[in-house]
N, C-alpha and C. Protein backbone atom coordinates (compact mmCIF):
# COMPACT_ATOMS: atom_id res chain seq x y z
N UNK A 1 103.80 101.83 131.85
CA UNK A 1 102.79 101.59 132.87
C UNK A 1 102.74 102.75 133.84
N UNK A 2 101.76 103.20 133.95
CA UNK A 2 101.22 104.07 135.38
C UNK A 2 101.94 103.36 136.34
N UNK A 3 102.77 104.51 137.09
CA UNK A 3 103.44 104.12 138.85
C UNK A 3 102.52 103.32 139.73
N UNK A 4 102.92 102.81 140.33
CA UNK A 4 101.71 102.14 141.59
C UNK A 4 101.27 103.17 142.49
N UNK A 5 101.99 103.95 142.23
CA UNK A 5 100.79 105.20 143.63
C UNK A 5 99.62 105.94 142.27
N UNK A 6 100.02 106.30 141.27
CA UNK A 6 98.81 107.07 140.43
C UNK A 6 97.86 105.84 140.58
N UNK A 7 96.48 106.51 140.14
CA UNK A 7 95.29 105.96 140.47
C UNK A 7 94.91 105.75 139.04
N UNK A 8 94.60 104.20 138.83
CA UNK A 8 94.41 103.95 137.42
C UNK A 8 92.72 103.38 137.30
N UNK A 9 92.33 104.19 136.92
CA UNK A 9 90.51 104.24 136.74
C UNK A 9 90.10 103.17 135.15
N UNK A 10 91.24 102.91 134.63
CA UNK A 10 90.84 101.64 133.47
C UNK A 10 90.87 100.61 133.98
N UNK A 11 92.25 100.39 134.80
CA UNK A 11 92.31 99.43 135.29
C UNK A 11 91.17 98.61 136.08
N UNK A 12 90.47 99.88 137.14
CA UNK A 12 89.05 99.38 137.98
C UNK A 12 88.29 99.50 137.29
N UNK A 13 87.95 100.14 136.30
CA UNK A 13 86.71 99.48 135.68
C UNK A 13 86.99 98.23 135.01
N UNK A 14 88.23 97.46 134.45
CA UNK A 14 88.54 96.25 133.92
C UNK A 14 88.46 95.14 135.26
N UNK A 15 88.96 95.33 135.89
CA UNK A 15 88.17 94.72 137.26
C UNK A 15 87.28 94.43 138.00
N UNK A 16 86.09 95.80 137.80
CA UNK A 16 84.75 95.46 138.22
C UNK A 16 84.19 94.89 137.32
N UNK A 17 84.62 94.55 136.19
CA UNK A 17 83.80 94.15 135.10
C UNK A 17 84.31 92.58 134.80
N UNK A 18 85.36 91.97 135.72
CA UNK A 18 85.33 90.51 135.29
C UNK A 18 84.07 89.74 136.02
N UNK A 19 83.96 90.00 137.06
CA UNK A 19 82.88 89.23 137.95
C UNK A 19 81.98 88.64 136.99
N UNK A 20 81.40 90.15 135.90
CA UNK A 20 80.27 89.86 135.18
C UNK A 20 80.51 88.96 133.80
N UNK A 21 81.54 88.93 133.83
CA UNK A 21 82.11 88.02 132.30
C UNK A 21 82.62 86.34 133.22
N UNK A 22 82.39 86.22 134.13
CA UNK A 22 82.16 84.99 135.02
C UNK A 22 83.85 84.45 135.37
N UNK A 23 84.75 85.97 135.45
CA UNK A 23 85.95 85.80 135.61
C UNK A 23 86.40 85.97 137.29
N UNK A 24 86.62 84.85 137.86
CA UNK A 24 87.56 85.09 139.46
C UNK A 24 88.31 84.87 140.22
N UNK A 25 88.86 85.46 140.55
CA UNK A 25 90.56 84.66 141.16
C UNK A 25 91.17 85.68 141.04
N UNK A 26 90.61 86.86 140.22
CA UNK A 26 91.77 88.03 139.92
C UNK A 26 91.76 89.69 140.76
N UNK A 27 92.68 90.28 141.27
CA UNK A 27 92.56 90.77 142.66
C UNK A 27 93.02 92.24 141.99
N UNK A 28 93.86 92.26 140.85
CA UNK A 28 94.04 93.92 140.44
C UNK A 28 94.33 93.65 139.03
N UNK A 29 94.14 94.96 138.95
CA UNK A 29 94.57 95.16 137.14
C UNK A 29 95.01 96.53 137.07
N UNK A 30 95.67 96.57 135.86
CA UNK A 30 96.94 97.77 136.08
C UNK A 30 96.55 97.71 134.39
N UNK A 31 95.94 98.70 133.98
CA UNK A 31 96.28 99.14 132.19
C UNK A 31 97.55 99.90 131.91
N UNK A 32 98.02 99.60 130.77
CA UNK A 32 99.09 100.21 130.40
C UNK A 32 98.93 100.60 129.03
N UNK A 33 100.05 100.33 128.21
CA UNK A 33 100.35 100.95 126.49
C UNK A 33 101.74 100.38 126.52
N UNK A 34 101.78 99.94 125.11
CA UNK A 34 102.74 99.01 125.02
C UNK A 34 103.43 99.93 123.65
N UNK A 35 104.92 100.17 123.22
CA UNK A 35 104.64 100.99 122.17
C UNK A 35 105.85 99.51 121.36
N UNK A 36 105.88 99.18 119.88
CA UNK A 36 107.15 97.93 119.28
C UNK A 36 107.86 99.44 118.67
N UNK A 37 108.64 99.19 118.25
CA UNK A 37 109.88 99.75 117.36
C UNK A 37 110.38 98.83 116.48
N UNK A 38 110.52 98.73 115.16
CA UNK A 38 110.81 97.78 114.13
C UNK A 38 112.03 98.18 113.93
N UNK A 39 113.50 98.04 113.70
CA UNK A 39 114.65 98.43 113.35
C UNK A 39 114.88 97.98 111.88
N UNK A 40 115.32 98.95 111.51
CA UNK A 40 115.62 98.68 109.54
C UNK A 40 116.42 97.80 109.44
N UNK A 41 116.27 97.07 108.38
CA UNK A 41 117.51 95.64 107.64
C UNK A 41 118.34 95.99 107.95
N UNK A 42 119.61 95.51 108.57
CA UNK A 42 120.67 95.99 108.56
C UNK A 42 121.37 96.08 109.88
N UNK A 43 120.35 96.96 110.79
CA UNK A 43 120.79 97.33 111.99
C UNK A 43 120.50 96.65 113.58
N UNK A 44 121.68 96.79 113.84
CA UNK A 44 121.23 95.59 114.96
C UNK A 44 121.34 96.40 116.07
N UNK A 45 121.00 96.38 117.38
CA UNK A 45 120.65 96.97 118.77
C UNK A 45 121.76 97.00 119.53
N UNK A 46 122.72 97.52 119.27
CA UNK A 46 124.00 97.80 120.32
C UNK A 46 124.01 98.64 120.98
N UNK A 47 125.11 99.55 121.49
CA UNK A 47 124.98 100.66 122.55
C UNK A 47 124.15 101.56 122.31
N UNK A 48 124.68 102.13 121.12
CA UNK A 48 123.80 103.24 120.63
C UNK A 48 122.44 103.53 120.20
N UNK A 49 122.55 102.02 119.34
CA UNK A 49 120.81 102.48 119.19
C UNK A 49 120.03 102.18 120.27
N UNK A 50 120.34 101.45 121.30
CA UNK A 50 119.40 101.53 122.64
C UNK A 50 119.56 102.69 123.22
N UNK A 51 120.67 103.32 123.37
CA UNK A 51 120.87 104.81 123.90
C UNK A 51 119.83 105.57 123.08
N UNK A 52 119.93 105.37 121.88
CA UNK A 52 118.55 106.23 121.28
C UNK A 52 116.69 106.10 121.99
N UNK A 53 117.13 104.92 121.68
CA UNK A 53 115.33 104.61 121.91
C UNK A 53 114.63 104.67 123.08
N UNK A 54 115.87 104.58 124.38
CA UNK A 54 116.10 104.52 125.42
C UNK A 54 115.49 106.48 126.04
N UNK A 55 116.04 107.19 124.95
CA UNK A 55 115.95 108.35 125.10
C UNK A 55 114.76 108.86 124.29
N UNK A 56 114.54 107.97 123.39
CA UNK A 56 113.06 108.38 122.98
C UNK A 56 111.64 108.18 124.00
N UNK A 57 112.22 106.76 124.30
CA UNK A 57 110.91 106.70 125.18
C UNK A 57 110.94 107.87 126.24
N UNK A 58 111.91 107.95 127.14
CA UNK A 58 112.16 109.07 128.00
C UNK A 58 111.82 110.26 127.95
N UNK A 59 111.39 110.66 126.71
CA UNK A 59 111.06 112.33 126.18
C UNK A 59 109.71 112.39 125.21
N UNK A 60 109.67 110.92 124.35
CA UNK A 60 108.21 110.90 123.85
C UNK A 60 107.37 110.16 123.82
N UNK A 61 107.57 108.99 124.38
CA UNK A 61 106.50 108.11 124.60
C UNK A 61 105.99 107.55 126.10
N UNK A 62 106.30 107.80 126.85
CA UNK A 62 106.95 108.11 128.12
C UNK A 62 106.29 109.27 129.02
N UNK A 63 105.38 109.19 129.78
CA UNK A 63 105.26 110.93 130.69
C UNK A 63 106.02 110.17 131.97
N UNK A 64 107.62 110.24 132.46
CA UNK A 64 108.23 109.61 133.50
C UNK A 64 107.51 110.39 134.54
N UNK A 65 106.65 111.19 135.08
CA UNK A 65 106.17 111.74 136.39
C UNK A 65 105.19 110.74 136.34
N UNK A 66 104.72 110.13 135.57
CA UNK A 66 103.79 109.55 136.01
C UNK A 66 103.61 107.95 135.98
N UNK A 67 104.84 107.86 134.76
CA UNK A 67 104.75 106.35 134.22
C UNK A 67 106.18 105.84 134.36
N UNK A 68 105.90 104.40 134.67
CA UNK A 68 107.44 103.82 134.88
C UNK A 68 107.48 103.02 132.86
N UNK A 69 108.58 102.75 132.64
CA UNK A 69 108.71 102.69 131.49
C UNK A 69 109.69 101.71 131.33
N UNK A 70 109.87 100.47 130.72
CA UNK A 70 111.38 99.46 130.39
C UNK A 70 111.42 99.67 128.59
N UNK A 71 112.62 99.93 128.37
CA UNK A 71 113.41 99.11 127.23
C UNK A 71 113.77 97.82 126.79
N UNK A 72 113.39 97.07 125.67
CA UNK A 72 113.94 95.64 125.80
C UNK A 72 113.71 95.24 124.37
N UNK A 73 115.20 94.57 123.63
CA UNK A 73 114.64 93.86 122.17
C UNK A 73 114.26 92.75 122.53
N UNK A 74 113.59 92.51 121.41
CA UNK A 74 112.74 90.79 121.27
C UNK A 74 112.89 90.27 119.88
N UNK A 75 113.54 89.58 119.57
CA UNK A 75 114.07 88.46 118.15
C UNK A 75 112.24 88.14 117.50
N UNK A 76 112.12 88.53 116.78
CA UNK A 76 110.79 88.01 115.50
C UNK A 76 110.89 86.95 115.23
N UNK A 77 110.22 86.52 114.85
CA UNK A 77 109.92 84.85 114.06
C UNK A 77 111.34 85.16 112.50
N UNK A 78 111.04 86.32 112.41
CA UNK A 78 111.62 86.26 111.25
C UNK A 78 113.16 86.96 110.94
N UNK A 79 113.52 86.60 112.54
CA UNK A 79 115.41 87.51 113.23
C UNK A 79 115.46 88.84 113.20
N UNK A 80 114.18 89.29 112.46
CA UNK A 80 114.79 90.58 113.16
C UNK A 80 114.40 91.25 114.89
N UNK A 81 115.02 92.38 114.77
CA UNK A 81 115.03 92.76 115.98
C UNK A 81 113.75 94.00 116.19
N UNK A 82 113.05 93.74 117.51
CA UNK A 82 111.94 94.76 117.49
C UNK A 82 112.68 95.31 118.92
């Protein structure tokens, strides 16, 4: 997600544009990018491989001057780990 001080111009146009879709009650909107990571059979999310991905996002998916960024697994319907 874009920091709260950068100025997010998707976000306001997704905002000026609920009124007209007969949407109200809603006061901001913040666009982002969401990126999953699938981990191969086998491997499960301990120190290291979060130290990895942790450092991937940080260097490539990630612009940190501008964007705040979290790490986090989530269990699938089907156990594995994303």
């Amino acid at each position: 997600m874009l920091k709260p001080e950068i100025l997010d111009p998707q976000g306001q146009a997704v905002l000026s544009a609920l009124p007209r879709l007969g949407v109200s009650g809603i006061v901001g909107v913040r666009q982002g990018k969401r990126f999953e990571l699938e981990l191969a059979d086998g491997v499960e999310p301990d120190g290291a491989v979060l130290a990895r991905v942790e450092h991937l996002a940080a260097t490539l998916l990630a612009n940190p001057v501008i964007e705040d960024y979290e790490v986090r697994v989530e269990r699938t319907a089907d156990s594995g780990a994303r």
